[in-house]
N, C-alpha and C. Protein backbone atom coordinates (compact mmCIF):
# COMPACT_ATOMS: atom_id res chain seq x y z
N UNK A 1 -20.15 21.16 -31.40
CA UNK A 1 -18.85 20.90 -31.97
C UNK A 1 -18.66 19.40 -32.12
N UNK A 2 -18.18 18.81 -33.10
CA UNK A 2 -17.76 17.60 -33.46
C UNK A 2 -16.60 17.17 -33.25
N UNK A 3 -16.36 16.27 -32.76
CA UNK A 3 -15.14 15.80 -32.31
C UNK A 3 -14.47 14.95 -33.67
N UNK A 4 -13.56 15.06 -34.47
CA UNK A 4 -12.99 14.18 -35.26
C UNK A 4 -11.52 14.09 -34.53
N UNK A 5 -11.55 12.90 -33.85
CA UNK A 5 -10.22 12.54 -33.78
C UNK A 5 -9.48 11.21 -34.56
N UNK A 6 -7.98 11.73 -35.02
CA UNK A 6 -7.69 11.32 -35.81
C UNK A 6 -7.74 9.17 -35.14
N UNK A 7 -7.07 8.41 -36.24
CA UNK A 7 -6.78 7.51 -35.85
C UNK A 7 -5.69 7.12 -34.62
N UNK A 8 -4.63 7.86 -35.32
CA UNK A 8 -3.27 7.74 -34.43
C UNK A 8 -3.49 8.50 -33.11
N UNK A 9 -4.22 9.65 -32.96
CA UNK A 9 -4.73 10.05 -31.88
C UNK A 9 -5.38 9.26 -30.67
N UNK A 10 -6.45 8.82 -31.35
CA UNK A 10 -7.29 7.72 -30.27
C UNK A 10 -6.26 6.16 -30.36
N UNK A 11 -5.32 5.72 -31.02
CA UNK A 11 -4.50 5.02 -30.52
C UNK A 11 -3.27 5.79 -29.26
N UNK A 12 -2.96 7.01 -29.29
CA UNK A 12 -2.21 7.40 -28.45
C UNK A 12 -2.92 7.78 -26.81
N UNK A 13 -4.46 7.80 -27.30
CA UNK A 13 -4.85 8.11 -26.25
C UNK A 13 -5.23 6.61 -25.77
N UNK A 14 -5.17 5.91 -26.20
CA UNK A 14 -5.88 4.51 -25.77
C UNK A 14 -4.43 4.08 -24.82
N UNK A 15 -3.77 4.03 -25.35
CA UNK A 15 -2.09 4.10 -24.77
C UNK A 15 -2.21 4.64 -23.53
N UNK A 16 -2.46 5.80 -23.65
CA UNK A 16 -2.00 6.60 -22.26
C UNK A 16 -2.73 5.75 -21.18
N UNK A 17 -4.91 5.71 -21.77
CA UNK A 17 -5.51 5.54 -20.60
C UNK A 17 -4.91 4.20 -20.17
N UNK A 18 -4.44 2.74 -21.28
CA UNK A 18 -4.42 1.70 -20.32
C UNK A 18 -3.00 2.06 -19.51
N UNK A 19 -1.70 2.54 -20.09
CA UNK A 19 -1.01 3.38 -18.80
C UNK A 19 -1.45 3.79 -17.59
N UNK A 20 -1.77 4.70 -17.48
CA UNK A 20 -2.99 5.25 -16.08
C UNK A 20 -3.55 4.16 -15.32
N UNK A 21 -4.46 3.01 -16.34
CA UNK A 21 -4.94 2.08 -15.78
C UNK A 21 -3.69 0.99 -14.56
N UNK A 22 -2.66 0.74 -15.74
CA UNK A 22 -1.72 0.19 -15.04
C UNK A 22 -1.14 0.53 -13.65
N UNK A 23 -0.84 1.76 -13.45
CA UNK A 23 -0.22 2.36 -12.33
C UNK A 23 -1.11 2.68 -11.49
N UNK A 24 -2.31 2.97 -11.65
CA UNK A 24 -3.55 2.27 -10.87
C UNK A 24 -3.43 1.39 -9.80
N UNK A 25 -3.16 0.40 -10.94
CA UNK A 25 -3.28 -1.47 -10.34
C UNK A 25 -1.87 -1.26 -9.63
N UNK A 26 -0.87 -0.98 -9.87
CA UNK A 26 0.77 -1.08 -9.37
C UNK A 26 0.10 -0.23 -7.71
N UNK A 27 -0.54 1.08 -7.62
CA UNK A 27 -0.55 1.74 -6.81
C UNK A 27 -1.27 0.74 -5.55
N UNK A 28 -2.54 0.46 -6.38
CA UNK A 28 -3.70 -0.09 -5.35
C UNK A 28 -2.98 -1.52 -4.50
N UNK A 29 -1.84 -2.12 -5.70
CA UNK A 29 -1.56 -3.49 -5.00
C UNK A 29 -0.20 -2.84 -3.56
N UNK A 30 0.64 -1.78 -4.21
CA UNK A 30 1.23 -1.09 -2.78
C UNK A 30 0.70 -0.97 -1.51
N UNK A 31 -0.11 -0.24 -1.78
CA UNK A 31 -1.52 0.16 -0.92
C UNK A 31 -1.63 -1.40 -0.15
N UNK A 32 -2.14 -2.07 -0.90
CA UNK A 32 -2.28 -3.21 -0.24
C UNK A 32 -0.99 -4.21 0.69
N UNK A 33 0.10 -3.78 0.18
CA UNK A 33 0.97 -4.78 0.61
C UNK A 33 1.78 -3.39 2.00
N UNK A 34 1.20 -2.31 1.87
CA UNK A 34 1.71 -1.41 2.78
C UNK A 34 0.49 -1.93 4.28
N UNK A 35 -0.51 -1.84 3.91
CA UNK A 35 -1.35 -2.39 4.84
C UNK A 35 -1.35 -3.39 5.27
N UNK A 36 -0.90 -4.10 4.90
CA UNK A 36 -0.42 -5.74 5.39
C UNK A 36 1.05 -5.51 6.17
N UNK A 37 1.98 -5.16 5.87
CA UNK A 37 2.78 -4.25 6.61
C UNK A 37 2.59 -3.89 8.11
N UNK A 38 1.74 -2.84 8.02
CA UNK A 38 1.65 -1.80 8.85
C UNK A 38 0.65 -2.82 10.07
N UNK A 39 -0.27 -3.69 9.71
CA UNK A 39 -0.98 -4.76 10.69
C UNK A 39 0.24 -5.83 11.61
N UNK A 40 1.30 -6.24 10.65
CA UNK A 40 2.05 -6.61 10.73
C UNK A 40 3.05 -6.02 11.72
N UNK A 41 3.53 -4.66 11.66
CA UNK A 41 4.08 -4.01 12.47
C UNK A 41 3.23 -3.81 13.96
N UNK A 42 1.81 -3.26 13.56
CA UNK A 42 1.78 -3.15 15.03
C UNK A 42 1.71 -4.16 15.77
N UNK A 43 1.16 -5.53 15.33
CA UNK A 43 1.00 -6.19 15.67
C UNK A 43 2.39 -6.93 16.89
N UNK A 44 4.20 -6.79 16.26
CA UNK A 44 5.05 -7.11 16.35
C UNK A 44 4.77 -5.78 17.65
N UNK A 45 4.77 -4.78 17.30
CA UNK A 45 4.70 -3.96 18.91
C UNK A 45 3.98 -4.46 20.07
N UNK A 46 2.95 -4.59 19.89
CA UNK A 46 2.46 -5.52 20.54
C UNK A 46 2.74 -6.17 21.78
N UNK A 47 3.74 -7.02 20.58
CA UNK A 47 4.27 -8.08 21.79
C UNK A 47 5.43 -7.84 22.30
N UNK A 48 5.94 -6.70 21.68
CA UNK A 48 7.45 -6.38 22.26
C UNK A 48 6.84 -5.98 23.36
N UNK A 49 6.30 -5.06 23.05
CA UNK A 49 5.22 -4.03 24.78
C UNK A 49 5.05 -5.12 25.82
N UNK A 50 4.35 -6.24 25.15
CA UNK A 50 4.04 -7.13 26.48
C UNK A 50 5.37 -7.66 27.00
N UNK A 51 6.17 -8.05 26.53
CA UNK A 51 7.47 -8.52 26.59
C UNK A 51 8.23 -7.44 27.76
N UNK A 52 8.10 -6.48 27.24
CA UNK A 52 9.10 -5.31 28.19
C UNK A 52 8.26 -5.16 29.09
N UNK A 53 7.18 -5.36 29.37
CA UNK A 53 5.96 -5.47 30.26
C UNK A 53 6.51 -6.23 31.64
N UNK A 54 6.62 -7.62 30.84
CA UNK A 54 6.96 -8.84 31.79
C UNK A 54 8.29 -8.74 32.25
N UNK A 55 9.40 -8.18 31.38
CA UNK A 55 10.60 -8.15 31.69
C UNK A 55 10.47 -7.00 33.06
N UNK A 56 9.70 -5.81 32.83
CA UNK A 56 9.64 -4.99 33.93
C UNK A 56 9.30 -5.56 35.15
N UNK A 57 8.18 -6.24 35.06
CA UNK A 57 7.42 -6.45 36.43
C UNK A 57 8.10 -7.83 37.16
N UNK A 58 9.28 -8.62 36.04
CA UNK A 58 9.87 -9.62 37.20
C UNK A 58 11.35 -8.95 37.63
N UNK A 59 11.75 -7.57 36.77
CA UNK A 59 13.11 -7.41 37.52
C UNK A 59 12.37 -6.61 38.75
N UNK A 60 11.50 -5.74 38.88
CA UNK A 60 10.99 -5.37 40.36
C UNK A 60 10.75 -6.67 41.46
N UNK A 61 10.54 -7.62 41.12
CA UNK A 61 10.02 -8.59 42.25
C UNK A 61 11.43 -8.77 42.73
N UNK A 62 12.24 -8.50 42.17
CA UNK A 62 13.89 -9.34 42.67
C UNK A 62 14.44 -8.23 43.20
């Protein structure tokens, strides 16, 4: 089978794919700025933990 697709066709499809392509890139850079985030967060636990850590172990000494 032969494929004849029209002109306006393969312009509508050219459309769509760099669409797709776009939200791609929008998704992957989320992705990225969610992971930077989330390092970010635990990281901030962290130190709260150590913090409530220290706060614990000097109200016992008193």
């Amino acid at each position: 089978m032969i494929n004849t697709m029209k002109p306006h066709q393969a312009d509508i499809l050219a459309s769509e794919l760099a669409n797709a392509r776009e939200r791609i890139n929008r998704t992957e850079l989320a992705i990225e700025r969610t992971e930077e985030m989330l390092a970010e967060n635990l990281a901030l636990r962290g130190r709260i933990r150590t913090a409530v850590e220290a706060a614990e172990r000097f109200s016992f000494r008193g």
